[in-house]
Protein backbone atom coordinates (compact mmCIF):
# COMPACT_ATOMS: atom_id res chain seq x y z
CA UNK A 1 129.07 -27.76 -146.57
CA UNK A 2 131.94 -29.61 -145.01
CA UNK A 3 131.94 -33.33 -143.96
CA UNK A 4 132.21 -33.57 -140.44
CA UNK A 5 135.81 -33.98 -138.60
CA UNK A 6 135.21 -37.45 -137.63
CA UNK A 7 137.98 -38.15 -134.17
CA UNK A 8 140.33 -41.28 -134.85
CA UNK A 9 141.96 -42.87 -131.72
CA UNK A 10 144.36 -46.11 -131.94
CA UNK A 11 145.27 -49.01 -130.17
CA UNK A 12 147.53 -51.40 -129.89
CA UNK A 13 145.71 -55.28 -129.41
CA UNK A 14 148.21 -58.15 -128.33
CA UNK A 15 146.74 -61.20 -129.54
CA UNK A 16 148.41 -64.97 -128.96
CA UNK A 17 152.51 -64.95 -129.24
CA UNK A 18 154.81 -67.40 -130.92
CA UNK A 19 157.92 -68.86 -130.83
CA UNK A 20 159.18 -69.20 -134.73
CA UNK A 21 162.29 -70.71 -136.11
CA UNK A 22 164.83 -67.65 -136.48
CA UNK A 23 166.43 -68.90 -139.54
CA UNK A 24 162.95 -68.70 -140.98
CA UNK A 25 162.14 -65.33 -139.60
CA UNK A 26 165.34 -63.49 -141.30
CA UNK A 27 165.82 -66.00 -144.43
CA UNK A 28 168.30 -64.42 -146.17
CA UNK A 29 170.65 -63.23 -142.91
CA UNK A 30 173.22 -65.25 -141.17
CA UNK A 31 172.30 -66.38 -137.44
CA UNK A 32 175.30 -64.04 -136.24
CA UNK A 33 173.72 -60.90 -137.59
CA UNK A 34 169.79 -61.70 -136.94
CA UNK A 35 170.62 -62.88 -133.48
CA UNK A 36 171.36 -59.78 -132.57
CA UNK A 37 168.33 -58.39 -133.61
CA UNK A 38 166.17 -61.44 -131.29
CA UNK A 39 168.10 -63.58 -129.25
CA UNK A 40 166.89 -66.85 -129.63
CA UNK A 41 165.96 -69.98 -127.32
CA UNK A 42 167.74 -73.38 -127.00
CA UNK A 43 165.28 -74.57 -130.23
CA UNK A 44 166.43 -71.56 -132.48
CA UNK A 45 163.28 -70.14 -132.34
CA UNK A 46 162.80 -66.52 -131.83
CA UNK A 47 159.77 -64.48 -129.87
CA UNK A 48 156.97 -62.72 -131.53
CA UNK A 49 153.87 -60.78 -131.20
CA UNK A 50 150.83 -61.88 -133.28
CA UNK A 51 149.30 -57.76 -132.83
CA UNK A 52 146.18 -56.52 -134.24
CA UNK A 53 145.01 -52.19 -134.61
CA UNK A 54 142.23 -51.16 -133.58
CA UNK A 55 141.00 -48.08 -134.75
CA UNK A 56 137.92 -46.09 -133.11
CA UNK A 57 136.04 -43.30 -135.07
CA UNK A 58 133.05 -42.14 -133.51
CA UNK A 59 130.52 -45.30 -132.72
CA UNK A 60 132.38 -47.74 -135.45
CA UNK A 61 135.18 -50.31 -134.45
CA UNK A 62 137.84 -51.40 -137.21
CA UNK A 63 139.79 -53.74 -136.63
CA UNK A 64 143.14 -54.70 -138.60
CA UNK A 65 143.69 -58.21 -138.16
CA UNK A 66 143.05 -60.85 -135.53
CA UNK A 67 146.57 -62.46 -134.92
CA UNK A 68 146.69 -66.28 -135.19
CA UNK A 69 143.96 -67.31 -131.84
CA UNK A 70 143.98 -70.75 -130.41
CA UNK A 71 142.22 -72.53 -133.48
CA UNK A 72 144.32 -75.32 -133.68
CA UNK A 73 144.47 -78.31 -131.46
CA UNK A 74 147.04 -78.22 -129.06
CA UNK A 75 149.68 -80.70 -131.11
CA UNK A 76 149.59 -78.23 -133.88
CA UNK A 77 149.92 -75.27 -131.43
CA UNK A 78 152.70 -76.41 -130.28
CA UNK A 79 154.71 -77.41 -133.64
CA UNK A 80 153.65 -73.55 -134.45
CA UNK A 81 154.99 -71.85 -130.83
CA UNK A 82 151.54 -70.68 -129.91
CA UNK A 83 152.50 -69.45 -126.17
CA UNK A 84 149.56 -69.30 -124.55
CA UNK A 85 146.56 -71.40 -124.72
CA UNK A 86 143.73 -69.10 -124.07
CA UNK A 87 142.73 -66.78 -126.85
CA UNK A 88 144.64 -63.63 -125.91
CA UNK A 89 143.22 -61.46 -128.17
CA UNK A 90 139.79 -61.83 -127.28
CA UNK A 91 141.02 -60.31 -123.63
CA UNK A 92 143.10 -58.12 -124.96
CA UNK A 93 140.28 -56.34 -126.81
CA UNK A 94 137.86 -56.29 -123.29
CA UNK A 95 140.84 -54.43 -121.55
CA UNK A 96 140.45 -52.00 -124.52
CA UNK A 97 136.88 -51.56 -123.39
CA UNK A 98 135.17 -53.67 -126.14
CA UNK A 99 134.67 -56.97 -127.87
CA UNK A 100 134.68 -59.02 -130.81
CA UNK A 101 130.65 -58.80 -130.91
CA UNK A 102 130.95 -55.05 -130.81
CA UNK A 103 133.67 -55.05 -134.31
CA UNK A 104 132.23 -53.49 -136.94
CA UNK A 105 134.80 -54.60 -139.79
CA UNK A 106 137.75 -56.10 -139.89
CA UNK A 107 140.66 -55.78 -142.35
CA UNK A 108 143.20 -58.71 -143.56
CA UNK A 109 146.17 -58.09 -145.16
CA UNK A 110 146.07 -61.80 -146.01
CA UNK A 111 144.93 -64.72 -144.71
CA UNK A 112 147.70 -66.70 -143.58
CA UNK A 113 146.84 -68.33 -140.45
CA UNK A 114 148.95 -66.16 -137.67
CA UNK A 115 147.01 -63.17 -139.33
CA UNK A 116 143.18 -64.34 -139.17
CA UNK A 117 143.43 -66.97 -136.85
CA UNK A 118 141.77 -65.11 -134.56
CA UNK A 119 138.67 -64.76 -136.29
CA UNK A 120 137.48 -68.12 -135.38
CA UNK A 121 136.42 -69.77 -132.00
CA UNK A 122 139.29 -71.52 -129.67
CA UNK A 123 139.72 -75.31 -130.59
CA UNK A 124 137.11 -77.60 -129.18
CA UNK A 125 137.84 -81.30 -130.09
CA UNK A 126 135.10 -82.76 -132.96
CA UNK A 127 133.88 -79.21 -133.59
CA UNK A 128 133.75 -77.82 -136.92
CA UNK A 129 135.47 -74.15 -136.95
CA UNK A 130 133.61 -71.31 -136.54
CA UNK A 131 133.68 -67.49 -136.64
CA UNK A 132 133.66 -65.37 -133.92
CA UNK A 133 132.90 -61.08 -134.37
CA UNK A 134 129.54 -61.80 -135.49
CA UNK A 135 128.43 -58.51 -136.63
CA UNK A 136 131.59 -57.14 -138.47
CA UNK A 137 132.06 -57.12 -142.09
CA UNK A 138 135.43 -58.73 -143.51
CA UNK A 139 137.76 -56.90 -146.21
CA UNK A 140 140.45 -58.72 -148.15
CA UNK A 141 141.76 -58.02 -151.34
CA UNK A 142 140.70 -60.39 -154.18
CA UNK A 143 144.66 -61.61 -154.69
CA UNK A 144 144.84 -62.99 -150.65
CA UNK A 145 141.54 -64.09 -151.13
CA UNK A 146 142.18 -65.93 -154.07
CA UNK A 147 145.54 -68.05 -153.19
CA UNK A 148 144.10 -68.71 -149.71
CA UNK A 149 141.05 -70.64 -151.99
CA UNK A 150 143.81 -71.93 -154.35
CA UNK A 151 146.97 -71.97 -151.93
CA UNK A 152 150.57 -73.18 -154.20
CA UNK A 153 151.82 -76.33 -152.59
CA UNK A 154 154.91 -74.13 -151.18
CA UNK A 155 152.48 -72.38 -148.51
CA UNK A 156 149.30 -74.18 -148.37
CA UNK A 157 150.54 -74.93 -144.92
CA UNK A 158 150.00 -71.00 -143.69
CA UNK A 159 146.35 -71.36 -144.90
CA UNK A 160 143.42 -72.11 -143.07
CA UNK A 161 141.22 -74.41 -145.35
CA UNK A 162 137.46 -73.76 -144.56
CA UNK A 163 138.25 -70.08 -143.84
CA UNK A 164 137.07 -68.55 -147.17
CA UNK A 165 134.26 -70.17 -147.06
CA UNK A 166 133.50 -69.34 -143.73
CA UNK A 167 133.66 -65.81 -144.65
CA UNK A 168 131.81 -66.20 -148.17
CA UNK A 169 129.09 -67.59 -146.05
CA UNK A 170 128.88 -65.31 -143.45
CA UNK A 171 127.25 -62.88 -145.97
CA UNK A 172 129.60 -59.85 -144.81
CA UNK A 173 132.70 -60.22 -146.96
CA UNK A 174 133.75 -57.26 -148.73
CA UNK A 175 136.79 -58.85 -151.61
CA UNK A 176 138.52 -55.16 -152.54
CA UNK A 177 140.37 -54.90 -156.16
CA UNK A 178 140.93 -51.23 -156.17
CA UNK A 179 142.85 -48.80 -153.91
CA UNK A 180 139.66 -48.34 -152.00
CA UNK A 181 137.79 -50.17 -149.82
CA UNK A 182 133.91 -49.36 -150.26
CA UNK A 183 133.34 -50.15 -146.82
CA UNK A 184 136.28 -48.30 -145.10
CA UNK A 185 135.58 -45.24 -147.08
CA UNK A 186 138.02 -42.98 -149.43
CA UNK A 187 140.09 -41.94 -146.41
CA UNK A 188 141.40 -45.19 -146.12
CA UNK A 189 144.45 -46.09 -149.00
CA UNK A 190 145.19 -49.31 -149.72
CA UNK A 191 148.78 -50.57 -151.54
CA UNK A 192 149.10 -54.01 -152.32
CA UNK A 193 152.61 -56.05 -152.38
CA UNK A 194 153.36 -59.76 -154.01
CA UNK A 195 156.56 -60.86 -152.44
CA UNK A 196 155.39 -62.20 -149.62
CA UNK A 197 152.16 -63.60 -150.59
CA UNK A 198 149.81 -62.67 -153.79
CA UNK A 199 147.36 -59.95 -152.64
CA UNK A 200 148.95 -59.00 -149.19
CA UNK A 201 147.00 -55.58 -148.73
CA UNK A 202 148.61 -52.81 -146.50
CA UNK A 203 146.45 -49.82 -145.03
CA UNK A 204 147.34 -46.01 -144.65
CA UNK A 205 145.12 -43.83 -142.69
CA UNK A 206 145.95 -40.24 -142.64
CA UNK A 207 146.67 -38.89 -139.34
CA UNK A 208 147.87 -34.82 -137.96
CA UNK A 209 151.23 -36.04 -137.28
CA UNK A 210 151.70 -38.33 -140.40
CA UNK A 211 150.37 -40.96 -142.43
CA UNK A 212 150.14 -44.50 -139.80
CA UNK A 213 150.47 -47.50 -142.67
CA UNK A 214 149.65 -51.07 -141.22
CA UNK A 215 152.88 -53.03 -142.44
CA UNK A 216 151.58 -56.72 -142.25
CA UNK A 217 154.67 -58.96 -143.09
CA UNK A 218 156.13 -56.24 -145.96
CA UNK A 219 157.94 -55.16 -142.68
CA UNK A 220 156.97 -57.67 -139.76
CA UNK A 221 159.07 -55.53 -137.26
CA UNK A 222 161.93 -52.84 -136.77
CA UNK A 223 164.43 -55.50 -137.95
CA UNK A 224 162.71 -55.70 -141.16
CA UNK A 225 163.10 -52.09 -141.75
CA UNK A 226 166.92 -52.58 -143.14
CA UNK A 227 165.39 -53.31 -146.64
CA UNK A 228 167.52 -56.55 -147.92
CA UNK A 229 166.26 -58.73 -144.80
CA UNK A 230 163.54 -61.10 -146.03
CA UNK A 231 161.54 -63.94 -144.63
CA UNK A 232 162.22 -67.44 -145.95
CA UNK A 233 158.44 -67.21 -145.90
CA UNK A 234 158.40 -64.88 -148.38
CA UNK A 235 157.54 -66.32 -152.12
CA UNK A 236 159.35 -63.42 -154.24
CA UNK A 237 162.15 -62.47 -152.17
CA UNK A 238 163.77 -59.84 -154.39
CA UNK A 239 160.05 -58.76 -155.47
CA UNK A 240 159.21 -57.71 -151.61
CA UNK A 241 162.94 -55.66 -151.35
CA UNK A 242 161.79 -53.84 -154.10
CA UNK A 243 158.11 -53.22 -152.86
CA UNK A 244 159.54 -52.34 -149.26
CA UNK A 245 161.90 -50.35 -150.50
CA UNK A 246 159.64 -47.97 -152.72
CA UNK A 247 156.90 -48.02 -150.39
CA UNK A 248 159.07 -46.94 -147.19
CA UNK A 249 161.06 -44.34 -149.05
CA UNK A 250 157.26 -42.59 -150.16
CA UNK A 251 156.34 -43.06 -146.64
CA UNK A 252 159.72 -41.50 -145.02
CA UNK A 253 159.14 -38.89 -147.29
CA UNK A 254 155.52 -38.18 -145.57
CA UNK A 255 157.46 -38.78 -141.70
CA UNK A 256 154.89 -41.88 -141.79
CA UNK A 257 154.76 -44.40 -139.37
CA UNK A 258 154.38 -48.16 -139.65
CA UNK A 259 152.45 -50.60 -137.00
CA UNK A 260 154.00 -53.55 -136.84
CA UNK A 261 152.13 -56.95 -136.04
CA UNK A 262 154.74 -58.63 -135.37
CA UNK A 263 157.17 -57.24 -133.21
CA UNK A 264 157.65 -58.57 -129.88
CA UNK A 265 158.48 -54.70 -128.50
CA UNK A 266 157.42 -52.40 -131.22
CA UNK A 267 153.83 -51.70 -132.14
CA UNK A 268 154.57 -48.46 -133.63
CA UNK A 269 157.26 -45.86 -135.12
CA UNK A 270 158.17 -43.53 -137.24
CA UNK A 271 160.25 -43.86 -140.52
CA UNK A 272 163.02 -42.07 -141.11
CA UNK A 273 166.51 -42.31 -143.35
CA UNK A 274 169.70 -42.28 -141.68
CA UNK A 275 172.80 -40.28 -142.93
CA UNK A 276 173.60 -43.62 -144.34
CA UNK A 277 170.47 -43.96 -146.56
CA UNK A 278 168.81 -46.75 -144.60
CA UNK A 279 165.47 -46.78 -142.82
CA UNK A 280 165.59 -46.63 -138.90
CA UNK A 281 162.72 -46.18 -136.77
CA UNK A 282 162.04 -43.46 -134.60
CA UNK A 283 159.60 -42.39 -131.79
CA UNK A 284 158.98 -46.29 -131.26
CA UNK A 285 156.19 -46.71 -129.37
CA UNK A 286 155.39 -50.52 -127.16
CA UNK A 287 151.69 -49.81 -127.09
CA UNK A 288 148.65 -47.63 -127.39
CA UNK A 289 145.38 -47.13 -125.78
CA UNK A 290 143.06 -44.81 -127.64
CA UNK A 291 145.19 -42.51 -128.46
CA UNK A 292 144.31 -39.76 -131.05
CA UNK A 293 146.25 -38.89 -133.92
């Protein structure tokens, strides 16, 4: 007897945006090319989105990442470009038609604080931090899990410090070392990268038009798809080339699509190789509302 055909829809959730140093966003590229790609302010400082996917299949809720919230107090907020000070995501996911008590689980490709952020209440001065999605269980891989509990002195900065054990407490923390998430279930494939950050886990779910692969900050955005562009946030530069570029060419190869978290227009396209050889998007899509693929 056959499983049942369980439906899939997606969404696109826009969660708090920031303002980041340019130079920093495209590390190894000249402001004369990367401008070009993101015009930036009077402070060098570039826009992007901080964008979580939400994925509906039958009653359960994933969600893949929370963006980086309104945790910290405002003087930090603003040294980080947080742009708005209410916690967009939690509105973002109401206009969706649901909420962060109705998540069932939600995946991190790392913990880095503009990724899971937004899994803890907005600031409130003298309160200790605390998590919001109360009923949802948490996947990381055991490498993110690991360096945010141990960060190098390099990027302890990008860590939240009582977040892991926040989630060991919570009881509902699922710490993945295989390709598989128990939780998610064998449909879900999970690849794992280094060069940005130890552990960064990236999702593929299988769709009728294509693969749909949650790119995290392997590729933040479209700009990022022209494989020698790296963040000077990245720890193994010439490691992450190399991951990106085996991982997109398997993925072109499938006419795959990446989300993208990060991009300030993009939340989702296609991969393709140009007559040149280089990976371009295609089919870009700005948002999505429950649609099924």
């Amino acid at each position: 007897m056959q499983p049942p055909i369980i439906e899939r829809k997606i969404s696109s959730i826009a969660g708090n945006t920031q303002r980041l140093d340019g130079g920093a966003m495209f590390g190894n590229a000249p402001r004369a090319l990367w401008s070009r790609w993101s015009e930036p302010d009077d402070g060098n400082r570039i826009p992007l989105a901080c964008r979580a996917m939400l994925i509906e299949e039958g009653e359960r809720r994933v969600l893949f990442e929370t963006g980086i919230g309104v945790f910290f107090e405002p003087k930090l907020r603003r040294r980080f470009g947080v742009v708005e000070p209410e916690h967009v995501l939690l509105r973002s996911l109401e206009r969706a038609g649901t909420s962060h008590e109705q998540i069932d689980v939600v995946v991190l490709s790392h913990l880095h604080f503009d990724h899971a952020g937004g899994l803890l209440r907005p600031y409130e001065e003298g309160a200790a931090p605390e998590l919001l999605f109360p009923k949802a269980r948490f996947v990381v891989s055991r490498g993110a899990f690991e360096r945010a509990r141990a960060p190098h002195a390099r990027d302890r900065a990008s860590f939240i410090p009582e977040l892991p054990g926040l989630l060991e407490a919570s009881g509902r923390l699922e710490v993945v070392d295989g390709d598989r998430s128990e939780l998610l279930g064998d449909d879900y494939r999970l690849h794992f990268s280094s060069g940005h950050t130890p552990g960064l886990m990236l999702t593929e779910l299988p769709g009728a038009d294509g693969p749909v692969l949650f790119a995290g900050d392997l590729v933040p955005g479209t700009a990022w798809l022209h494989a020698p562009i790296t963040m000077g946030y990245d720890r193994f530069p010439e490691r992450l080339v190399d991951e990106k570029l085996a991982l997109l060419a398997d993925l072109a190869a499938r006419r795959g699509r990446l989300f993208f978290t990060h991009d300030p227009e993009v939340a989702m396209a296609r991969v393709l190789r140009d007559e040149r050889g280089r990976f371009v998007p295609e089919e870009p899509r700005a948002s999505l509302l429950h649609d099924p693929f």
